[in-house]
Protein backbone atom coordinates (compact mmCIF):
# COMPACT_ATOMS: atom_id res chain seq x y z
CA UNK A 1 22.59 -15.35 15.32
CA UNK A 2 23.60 -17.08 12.28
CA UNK A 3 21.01 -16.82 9.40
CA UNK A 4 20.58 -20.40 8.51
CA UNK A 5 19.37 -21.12 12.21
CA UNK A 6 16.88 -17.94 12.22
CA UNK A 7 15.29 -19.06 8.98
CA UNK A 8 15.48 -22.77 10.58
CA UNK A 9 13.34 -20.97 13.65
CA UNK A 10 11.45 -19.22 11.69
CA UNK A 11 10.52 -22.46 9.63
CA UNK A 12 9.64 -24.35 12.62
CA UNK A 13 7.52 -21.16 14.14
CA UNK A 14 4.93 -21.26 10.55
CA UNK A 15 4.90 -25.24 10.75
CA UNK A 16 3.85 -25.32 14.59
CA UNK A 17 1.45 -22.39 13.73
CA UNK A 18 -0.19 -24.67 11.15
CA UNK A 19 -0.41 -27.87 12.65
CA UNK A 20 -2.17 -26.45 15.89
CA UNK A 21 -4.45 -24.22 13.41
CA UNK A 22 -3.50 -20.89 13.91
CA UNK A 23 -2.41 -20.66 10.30
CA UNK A 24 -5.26 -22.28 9.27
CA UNK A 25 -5.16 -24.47 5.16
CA UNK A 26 -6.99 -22.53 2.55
CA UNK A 27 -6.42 -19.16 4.50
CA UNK A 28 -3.59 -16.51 3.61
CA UNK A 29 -0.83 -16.35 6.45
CA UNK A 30 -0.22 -12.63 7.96
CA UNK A 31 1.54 -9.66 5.88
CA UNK A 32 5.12 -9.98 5.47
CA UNK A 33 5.72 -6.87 7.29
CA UNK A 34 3.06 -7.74 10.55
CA UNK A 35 5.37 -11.16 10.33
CA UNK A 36 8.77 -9.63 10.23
CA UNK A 37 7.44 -7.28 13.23
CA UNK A 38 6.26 -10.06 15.25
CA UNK A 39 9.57 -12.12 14.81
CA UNK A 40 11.69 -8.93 14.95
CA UNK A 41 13.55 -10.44 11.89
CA UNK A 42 13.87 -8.56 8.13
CA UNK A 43 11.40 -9.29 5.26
CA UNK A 44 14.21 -10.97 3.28
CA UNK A 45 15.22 -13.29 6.16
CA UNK A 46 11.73 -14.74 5.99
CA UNK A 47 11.34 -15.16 2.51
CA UNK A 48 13.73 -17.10 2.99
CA UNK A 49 11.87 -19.08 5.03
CA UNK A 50 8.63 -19.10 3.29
CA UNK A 51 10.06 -20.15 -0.01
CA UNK A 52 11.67 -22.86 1.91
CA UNK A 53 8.38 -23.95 2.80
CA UNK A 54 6.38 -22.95 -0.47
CA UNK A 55 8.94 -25.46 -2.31
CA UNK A 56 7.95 -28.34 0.41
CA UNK A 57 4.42 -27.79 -1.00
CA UNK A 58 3.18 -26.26 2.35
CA UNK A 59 2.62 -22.64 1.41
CA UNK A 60 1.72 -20.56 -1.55
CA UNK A 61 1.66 -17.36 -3.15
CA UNK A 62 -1.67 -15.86 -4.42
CA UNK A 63 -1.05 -12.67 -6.57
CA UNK A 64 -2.13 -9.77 -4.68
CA UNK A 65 -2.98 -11.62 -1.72
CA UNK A 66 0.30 -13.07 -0.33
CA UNK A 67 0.62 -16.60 0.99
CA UNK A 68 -1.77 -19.30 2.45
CA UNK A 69 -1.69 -22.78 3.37
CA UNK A 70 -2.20 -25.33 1.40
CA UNK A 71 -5.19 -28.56 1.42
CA UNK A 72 -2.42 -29.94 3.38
CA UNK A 73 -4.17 -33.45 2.00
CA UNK A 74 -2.32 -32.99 -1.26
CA UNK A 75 0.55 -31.43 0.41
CA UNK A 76 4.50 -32.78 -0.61
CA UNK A 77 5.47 -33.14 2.29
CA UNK A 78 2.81 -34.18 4.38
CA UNK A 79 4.85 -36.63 5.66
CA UNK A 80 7.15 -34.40 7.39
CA UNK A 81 3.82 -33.02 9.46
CA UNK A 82 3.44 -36.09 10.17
CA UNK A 83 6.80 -36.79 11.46
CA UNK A 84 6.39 -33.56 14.03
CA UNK A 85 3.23 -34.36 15.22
């Protein structure tokens, strides 16, 4: 598979995960490793992914803690949640 279209899939996996509340705003998301064992992909593949989504404002990363979701009410790209819904 080419690597723009697993971090695309990958991308589109966290959003759905966030809109129906499994990755719930305010809370950290899963370990990079228990995520890149879930989606059989490697830890750099989905950094990839994340940062994609940390610079769209929809993640991001707490020293020591790893990610969360953001108040998606002062979220960037809100809009684009909006848009999949």
């Amino acid at each position: 598979m080419r690597s723009e279209f697993v971090v695309e899939k990958i991308e589109q996996w966290i959003l759905t995960k966030i809109i129906v509340g499994e990755f719930a705003e305010e809370e950290n998301l899963p370990s990079l490793e228990r995520l890149s064992q879930l989606l059989q992909v490697s830890r750099n593949t989905l950094r990839v992914a994340i940062g994609k989504l940390q610079s769209r404002g929809l993640l991001e990363r707490v020293r020591s803690e790893g990610f969360k979701v953001v108040d998606l009410t002062r979220s960037a790209d809100l809009w684009m949640l909006l848009q999949i819904i």
